[in-house]
C-alpha atoms as a PDB file:
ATOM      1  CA  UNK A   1       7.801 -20.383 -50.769  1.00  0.00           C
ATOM      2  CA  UNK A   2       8.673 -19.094 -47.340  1.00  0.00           C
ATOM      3  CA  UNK A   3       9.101 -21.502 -44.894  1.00  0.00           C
ATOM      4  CA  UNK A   4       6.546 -22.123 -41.684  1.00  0.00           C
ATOM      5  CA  UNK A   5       7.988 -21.014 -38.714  1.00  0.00           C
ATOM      6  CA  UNK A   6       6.584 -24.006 -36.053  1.00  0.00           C
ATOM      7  CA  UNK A   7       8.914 -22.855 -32.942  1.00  0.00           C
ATOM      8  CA  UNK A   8       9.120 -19.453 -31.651  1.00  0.00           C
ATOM      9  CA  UNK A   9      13.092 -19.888 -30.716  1.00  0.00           C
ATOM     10  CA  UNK A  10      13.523 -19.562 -34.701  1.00  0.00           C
ATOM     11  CA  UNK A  11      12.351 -16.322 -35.000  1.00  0.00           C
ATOM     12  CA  UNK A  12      15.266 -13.921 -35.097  1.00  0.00           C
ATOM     13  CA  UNK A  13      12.667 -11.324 -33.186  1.00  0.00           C
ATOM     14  CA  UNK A  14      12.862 -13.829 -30.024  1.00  0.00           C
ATOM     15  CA  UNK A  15      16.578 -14.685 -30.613  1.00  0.00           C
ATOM     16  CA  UNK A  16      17.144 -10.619 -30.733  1.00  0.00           C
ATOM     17  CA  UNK A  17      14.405 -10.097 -27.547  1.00  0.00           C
ATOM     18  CA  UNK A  18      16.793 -13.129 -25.699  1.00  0.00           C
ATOM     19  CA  UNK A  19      20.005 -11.074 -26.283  1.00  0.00           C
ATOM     20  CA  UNK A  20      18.601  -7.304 -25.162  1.00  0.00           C
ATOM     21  CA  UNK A  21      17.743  -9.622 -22.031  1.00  0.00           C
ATOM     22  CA  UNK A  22      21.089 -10.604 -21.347  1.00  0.00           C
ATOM     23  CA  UNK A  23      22.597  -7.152 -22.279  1.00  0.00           C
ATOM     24  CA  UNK A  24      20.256  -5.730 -19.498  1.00  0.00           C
ATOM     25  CA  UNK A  25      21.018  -8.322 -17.088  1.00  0.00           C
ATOM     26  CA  UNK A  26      24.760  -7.520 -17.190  1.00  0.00           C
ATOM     27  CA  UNK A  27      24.329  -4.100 -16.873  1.00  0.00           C
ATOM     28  CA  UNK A  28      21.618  -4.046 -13.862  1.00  0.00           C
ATOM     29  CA  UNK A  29      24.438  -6.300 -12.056  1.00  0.00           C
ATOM     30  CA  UNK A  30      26.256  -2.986 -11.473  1.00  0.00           C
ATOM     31  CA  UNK A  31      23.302  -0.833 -10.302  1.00  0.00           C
ATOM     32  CA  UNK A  32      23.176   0.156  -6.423  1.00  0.00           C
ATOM     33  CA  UNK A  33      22.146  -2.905  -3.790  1.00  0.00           C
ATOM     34  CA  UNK A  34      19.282  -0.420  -2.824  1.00  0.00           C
ATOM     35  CA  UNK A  35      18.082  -0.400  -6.152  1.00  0.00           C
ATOM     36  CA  UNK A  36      17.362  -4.458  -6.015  1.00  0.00           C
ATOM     37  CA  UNK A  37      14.125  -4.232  -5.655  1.00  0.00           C
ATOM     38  CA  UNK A  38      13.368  -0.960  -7.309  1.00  0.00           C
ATOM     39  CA  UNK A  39      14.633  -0.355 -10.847  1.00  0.00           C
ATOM     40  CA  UNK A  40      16.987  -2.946 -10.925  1.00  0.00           C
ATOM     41  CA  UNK A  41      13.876  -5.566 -10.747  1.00  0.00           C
ATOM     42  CA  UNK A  42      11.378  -3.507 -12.838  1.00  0.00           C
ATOM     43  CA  UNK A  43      13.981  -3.443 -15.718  1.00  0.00           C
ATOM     44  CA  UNK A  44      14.498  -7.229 -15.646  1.00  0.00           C
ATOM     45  CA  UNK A  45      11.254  -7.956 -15.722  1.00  0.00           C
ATOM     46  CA  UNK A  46      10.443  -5.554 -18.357  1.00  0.00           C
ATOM     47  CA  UNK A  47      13.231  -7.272 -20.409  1.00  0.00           C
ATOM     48  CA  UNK A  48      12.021 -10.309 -20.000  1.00  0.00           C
ATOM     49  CA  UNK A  49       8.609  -9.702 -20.881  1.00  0.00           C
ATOM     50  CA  UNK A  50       9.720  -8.925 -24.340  1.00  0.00           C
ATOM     51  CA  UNK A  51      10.542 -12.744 -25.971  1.00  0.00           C
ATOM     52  CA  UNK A  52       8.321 -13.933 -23.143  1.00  0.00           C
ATOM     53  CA  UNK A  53       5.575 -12.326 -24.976  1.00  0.00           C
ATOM     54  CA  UNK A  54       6.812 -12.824 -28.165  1.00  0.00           C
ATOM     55  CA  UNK A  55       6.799 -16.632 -27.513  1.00  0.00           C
ATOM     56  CA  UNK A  56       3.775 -16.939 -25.971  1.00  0.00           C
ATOM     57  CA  UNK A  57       2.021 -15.271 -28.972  1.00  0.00           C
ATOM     58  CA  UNK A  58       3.844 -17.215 -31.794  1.00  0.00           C
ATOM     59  CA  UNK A  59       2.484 -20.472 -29.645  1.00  0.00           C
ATOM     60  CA  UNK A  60      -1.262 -19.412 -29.831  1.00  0.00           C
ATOM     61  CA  UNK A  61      -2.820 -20.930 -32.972  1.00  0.00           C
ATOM     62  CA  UNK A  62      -4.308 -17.654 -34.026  1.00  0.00           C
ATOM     63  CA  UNK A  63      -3.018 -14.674 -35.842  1.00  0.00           C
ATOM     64  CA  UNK A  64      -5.245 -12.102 -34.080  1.00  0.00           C
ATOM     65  CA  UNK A  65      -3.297 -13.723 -30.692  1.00  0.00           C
ATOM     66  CA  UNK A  66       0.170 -13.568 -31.973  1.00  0.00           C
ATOM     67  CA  UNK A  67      -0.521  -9.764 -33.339  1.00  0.00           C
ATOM     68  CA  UNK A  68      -1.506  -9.088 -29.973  1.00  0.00           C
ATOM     69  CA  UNK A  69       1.257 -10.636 -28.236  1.00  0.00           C
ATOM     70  CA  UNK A  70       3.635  -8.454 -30.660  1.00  0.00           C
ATOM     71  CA  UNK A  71       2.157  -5.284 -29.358  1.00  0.00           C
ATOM     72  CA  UNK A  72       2.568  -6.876 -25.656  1.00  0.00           C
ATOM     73  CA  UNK A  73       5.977  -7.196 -26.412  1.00  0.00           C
ATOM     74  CA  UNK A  74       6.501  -3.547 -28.242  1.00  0.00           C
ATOM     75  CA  UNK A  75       4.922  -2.147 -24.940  1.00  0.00           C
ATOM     76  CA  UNK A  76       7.484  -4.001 -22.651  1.00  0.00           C
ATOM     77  CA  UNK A  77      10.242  -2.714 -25.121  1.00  0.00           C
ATOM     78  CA  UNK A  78       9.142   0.989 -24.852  1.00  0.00           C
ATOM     79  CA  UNK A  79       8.961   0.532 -20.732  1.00  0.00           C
ATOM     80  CA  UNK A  80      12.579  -0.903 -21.009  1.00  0.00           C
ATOM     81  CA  UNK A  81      13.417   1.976 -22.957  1.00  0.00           C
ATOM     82  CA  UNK A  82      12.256   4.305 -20.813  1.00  0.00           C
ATOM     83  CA  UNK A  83      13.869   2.597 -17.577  1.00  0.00           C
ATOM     84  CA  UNK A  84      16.984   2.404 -19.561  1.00  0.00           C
ATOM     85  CA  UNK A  85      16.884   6.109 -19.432  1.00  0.00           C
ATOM     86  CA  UNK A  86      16.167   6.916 -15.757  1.00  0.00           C
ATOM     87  CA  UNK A  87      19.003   4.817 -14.713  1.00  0.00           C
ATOM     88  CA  UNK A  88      21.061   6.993 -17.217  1.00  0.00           C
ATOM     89  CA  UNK A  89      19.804  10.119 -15.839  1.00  0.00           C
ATOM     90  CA  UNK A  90      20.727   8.157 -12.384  1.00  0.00           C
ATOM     91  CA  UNK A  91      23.815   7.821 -13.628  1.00  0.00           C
ATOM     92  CA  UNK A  92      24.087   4.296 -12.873  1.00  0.00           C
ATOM     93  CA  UNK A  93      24.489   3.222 -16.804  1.00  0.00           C
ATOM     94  CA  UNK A  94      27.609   4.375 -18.458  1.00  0.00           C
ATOM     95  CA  UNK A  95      26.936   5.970 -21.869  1.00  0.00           C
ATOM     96  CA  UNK A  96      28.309   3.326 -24.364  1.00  0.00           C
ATOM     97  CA  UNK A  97      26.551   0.838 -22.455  1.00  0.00           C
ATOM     98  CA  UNK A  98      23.059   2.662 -22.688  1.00  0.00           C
ATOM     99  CA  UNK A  99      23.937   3.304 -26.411  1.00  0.00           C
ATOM    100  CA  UNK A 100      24.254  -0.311 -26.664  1.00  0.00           C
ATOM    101  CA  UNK A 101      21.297  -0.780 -25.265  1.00  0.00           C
ATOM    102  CA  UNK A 102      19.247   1.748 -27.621  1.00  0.00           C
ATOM    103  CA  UNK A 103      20.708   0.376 -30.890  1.00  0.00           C
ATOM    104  CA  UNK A 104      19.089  -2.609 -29.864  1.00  0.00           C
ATOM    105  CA  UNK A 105      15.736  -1.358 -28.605  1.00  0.00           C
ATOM    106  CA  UNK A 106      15.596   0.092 -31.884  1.00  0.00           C
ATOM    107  CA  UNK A 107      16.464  -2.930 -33.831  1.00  0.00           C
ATOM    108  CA  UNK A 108      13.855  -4.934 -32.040  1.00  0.00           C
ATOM    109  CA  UNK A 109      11.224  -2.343 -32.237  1.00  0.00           C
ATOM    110  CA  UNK A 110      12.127  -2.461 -36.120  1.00  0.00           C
ATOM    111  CA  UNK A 111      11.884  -6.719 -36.336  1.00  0.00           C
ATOM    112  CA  UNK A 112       8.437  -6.471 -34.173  1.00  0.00           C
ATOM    113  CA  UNK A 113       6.467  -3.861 -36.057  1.00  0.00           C
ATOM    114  CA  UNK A 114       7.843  -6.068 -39.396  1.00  0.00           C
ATOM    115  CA  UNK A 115       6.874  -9.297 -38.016  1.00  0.00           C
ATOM    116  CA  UNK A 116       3.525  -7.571 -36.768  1.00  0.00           C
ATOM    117  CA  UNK A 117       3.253  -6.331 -40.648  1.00  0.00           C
ATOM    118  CA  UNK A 118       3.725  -9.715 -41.967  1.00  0.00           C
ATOM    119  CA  UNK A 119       0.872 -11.320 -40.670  1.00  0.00           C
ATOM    120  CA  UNK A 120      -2.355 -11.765 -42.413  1.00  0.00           C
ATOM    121  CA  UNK A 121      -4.712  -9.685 -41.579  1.00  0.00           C
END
């Protein structure tokens, strides 16, 4: 019998989604002051749209909602992904830190599209 999960901070997804936040956060500290309000802000709110979302869905009292709240959340992942790559191609994230980055993109995008899975339909 698999336990009811009756708090979204005891999904692993969220827990995962709240640690790609704080990865991001330390590494936009180093970006360029003129990027503040460019990417700098774009990719922090991306990030945090991700276990926002997540939460917000698991809190709905309807499947349909949470499912789409999951694909909310995949979307914010894929436009952090993609930031995550200009600011390579900016140069202003250092290759083992974007790698770090990716490795978990991909292991959220992995726990999301399993949780979305999971759900009746």
């Amino acid at each position: 019998m698999s336990k009811k999960i009756l708090n979204y901070r005891e999904l692993k997804v969220w827990q995962k989604g709240i640690e790609l936040v704080k990865t991001v956060y330390l590494v936009t500290r180093t970006f360029p002051k003129h990027e503040l309000y460019g990417l700098t802000s774009q990719l922090q709110r991306s990030v945090v749209s991700v276990p926002s979302n997540i939460a917000e869905g698991q809190t709905r009292n309807s499947t349909p909602d949470f499912r789409r709240f999951l694909f909310i959340a995949q979307a914010s992942l894929s436009e952090v992904d993609t930031q995550i790559v200009i600011a390579q191609e900016l140069g202003y994230i250092e290759k083992e830190a974007g790698t770090e980055i990716e490795v978990q993109i991909l292991e959220l995008r992995r726990m999301i599209y399993a949780l979305i899975n999971s759900l009746p339909a």
